[in-house]
N, C-alpha and C. Protein backbone atom coordinates (compact mmCIF):
# COMPACT_ATOMS: atom_id res chain seq x y z
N UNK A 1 81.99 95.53 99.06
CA UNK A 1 82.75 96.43 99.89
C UNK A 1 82.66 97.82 99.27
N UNK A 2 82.71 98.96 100.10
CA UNK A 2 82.59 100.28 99.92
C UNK A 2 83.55 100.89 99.98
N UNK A 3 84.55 101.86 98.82
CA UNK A 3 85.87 102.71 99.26
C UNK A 3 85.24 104.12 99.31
N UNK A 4 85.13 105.03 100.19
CA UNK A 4 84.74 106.09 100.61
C UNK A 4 85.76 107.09 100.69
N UNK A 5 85.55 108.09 99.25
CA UNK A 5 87.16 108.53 98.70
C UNK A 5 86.94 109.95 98.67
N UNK A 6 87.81 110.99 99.31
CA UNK A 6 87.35 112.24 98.68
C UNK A 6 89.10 112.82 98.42
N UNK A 7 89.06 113.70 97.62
CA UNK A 7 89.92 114.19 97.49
C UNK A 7 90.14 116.14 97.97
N UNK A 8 91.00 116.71 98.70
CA UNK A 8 90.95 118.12 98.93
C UNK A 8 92.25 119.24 98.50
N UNK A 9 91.62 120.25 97.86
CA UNK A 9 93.11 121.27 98.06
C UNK A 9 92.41 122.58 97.95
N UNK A 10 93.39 123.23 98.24
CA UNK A 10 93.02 124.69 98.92
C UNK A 10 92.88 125.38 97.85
N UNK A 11 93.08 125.24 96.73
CA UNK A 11 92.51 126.22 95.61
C UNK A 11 93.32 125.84 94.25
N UNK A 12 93.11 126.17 93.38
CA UNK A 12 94.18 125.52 92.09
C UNK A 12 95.02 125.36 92.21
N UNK A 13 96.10 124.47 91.97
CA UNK A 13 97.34 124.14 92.01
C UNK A 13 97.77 124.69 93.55
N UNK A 14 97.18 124.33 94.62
CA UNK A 14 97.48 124.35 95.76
C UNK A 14 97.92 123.11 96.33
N UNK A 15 98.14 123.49 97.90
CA UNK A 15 98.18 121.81 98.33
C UNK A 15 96.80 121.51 98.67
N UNK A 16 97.75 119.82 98.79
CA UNK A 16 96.30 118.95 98.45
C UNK A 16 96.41 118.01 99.22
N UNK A 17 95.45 116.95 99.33
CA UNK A 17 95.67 115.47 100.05
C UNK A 17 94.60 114.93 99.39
N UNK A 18 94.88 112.99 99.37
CA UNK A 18 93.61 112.41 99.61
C UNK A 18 93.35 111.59 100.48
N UNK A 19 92.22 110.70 100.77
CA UNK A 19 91.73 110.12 102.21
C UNK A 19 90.92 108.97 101.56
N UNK A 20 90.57 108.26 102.19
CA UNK A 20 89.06 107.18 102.01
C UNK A 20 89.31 105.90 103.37
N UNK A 21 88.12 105.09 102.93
CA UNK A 21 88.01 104.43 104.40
C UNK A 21 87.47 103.01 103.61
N UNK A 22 88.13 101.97 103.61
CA UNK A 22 87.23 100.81 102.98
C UNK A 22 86.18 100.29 104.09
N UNK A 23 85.05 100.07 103.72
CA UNK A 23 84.37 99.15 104.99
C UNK A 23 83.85 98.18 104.03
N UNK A 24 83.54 96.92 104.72
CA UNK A 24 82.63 95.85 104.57
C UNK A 24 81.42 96.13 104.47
N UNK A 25 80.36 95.61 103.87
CA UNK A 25 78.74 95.78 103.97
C UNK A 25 78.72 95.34 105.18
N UNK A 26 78.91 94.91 106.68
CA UNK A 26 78.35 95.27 107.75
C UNK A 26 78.76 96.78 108.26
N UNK A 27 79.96 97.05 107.50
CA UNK A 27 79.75 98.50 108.04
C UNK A 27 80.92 98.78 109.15
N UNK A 28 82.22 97.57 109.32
CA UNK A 28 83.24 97.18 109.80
C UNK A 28 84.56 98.04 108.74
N UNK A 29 85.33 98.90 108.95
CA UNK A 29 86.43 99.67 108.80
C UNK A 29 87.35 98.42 108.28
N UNK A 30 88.01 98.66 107.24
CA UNK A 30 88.94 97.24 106.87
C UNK A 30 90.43 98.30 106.82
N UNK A 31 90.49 99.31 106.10
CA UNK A 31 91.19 100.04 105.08
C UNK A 31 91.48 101.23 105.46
N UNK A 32 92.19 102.23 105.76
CA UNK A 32 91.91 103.64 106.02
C UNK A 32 92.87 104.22 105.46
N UNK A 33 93.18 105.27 104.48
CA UNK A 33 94.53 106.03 104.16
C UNK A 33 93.94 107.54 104.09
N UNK A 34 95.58 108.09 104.10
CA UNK A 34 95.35 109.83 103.75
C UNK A 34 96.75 109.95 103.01
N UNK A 35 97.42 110.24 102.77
CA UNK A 35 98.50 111.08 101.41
C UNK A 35 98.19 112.38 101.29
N UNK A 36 99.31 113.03 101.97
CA UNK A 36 99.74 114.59 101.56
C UNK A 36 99.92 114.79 99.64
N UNK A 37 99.90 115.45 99.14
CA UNK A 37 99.97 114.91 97.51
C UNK A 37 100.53 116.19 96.81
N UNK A 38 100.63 117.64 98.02
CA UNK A 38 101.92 118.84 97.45
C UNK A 38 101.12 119.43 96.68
N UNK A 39 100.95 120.07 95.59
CA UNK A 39 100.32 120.96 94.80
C UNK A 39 99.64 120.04 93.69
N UNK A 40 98.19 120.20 93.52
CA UNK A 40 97.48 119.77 92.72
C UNK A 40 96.20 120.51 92.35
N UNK A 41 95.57 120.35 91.50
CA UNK A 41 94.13 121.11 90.83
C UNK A 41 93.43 120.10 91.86
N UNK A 42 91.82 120.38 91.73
CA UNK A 42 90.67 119.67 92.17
C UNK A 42 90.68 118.78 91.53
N UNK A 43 90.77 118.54 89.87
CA UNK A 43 90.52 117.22 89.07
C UNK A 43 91.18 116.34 89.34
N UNK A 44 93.10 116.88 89.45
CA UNK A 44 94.10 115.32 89.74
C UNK A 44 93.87 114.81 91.18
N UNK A 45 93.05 115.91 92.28
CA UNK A 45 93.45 115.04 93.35
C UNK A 45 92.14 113.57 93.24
N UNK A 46 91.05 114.76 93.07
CA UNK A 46 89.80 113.05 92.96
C UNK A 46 90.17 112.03 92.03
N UNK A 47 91.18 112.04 91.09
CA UNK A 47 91.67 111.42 90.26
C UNK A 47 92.63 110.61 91.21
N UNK A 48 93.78 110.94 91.59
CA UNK A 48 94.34 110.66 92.53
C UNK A 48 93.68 109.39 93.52
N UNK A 49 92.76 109.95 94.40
CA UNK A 49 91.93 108.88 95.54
C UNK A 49 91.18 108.30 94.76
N UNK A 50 90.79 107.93 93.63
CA UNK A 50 90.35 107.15 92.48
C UNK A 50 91.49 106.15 92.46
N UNK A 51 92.30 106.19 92.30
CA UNK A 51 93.53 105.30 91.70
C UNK A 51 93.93 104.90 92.83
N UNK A 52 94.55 105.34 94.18
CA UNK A 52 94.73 105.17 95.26
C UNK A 52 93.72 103.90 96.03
N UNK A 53 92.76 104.16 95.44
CA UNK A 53 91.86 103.08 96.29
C UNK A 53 91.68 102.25 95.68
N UNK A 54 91.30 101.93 94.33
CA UNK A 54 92.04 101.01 92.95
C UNK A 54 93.19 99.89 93.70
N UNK A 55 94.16 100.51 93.51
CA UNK A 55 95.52 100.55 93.82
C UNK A 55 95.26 99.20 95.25
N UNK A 56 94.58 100.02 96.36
CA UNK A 56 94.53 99.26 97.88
C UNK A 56 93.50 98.13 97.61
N UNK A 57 92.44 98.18 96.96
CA UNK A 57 91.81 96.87 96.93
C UNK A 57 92.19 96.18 95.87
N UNK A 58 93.04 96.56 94.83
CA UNK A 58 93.53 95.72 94.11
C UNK A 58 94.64 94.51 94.35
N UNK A 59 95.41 95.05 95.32
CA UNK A 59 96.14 94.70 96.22
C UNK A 59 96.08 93.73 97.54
N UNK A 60 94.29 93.78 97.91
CA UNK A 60 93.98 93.42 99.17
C UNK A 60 93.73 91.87 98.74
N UNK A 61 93.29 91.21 99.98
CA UNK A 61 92.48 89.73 100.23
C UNK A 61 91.46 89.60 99.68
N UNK A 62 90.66 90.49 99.35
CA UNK A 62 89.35 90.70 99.27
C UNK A 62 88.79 90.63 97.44
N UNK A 63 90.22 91.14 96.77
CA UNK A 63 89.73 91.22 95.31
C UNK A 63 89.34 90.24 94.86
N UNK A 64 89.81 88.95 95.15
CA UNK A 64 88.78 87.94 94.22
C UNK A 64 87.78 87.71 95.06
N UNK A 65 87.01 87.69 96.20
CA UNK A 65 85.91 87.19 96.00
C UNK A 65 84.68 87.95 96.80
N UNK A 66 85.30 89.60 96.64
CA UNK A 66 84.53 90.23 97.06
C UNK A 66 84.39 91.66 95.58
N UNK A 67 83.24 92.26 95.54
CA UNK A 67 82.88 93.30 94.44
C UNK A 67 83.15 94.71 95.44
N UNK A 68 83.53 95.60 94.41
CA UNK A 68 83.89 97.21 95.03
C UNK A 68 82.94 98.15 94.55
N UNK A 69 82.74 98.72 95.36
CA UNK A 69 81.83 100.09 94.99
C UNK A 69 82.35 101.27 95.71
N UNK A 70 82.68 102.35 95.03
CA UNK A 70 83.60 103.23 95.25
C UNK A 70 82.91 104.64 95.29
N UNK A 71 82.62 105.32 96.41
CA UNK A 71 81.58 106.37 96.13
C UNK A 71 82.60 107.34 96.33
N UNK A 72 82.20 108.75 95.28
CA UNK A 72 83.06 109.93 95.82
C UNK A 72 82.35 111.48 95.50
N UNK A 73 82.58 112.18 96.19
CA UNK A 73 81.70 113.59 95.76
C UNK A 73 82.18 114.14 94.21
N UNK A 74 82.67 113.79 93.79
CA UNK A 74 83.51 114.50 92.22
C UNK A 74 82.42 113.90 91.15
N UNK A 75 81.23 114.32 91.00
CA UNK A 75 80.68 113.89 89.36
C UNK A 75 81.74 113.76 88.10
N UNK A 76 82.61 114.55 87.95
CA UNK A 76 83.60 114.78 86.98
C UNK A 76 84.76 113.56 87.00
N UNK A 77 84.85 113.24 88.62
CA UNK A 77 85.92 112.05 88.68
C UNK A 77 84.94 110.47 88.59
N UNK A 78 83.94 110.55 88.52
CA UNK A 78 82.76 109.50 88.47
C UNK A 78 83.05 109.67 86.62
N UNK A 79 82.71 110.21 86.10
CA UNK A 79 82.34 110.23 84.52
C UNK A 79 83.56 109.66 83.96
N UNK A 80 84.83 110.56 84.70
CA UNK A 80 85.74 110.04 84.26
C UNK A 80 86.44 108.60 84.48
N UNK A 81 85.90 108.16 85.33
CA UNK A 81 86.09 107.04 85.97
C UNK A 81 85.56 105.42 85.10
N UNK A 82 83.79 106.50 84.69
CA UNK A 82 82.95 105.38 84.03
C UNK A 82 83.64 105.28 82.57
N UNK A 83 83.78 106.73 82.05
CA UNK A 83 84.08 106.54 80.64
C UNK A 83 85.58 106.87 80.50
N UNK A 84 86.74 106.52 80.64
CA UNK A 84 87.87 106.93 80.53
C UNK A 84 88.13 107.99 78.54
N UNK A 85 87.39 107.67 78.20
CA UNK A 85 87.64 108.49 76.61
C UNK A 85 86.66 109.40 76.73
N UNK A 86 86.11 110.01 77.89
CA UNK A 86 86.01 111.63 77.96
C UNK A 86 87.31 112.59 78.98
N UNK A 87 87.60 111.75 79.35
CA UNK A 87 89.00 112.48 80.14
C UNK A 87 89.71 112.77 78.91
N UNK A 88 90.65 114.19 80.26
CA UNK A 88 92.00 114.43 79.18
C UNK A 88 93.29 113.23 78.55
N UNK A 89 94.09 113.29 78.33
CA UNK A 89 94.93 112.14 78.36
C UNK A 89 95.69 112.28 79.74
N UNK A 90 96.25 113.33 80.30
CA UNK A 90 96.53 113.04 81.50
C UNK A 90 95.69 112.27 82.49
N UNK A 91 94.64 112.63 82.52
CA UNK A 91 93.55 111.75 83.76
C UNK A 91 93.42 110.60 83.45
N UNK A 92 93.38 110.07 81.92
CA UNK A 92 93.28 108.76 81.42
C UNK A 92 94.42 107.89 81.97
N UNK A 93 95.90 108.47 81.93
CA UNK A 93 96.63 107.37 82.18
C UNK A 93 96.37 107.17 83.75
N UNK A 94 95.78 107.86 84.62
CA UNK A 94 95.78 107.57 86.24
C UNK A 94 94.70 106.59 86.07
N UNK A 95 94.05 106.39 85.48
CA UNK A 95 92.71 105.41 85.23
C UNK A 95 92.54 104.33 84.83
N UNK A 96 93.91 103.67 83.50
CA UNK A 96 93.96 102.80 83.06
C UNK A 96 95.28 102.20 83.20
């Protein structure tokens, strides 16, 4: 299964939201959210729809006997994602 995550805000510590869409490998919509999220940087929100979608398939039917792959435009929220001990300690605790 695919979580399709982006995170947006209008400029530093602006407002913000995040969004994503789970589908199935046929390509069938399972999942859909958005969250208003009030003032945030660019880093906490992709951090944010990182954890958020975590969070929904961790939660779902699907975690034991289906695998997640989680794509998002943030290289920085990907790295941080893969390696949690290059994040700050704030981003770390949304991660672990």
């Amino acid at each position: 299964m695919k979580f399709s995550i982006d995170g947006a805000t209008r400029g530093c510590m602006e407002l913000a939201g995040i969004g994503g869409i789970l589908r199935a490998c046929s390509g069938e919509a399972k999942i859909i959210f958005s969250k208003a999220l009030g003032e945030a940087d660019s880093n906490l929100v992709e951090m944010m729809a990182v954890k958020k979608a975590l969070l929904i398939f961790s939660t779902s039917r699907w975690n034991k006997n289906r695998k997640l792959l989680i794509e998002n435009n943030s290289s920085t929220a990907v790295k941080w994602t893969k390696h949690p001990n290059s994040a700050s300690w704030r981003m770390r605790q949304l991660i672990l």
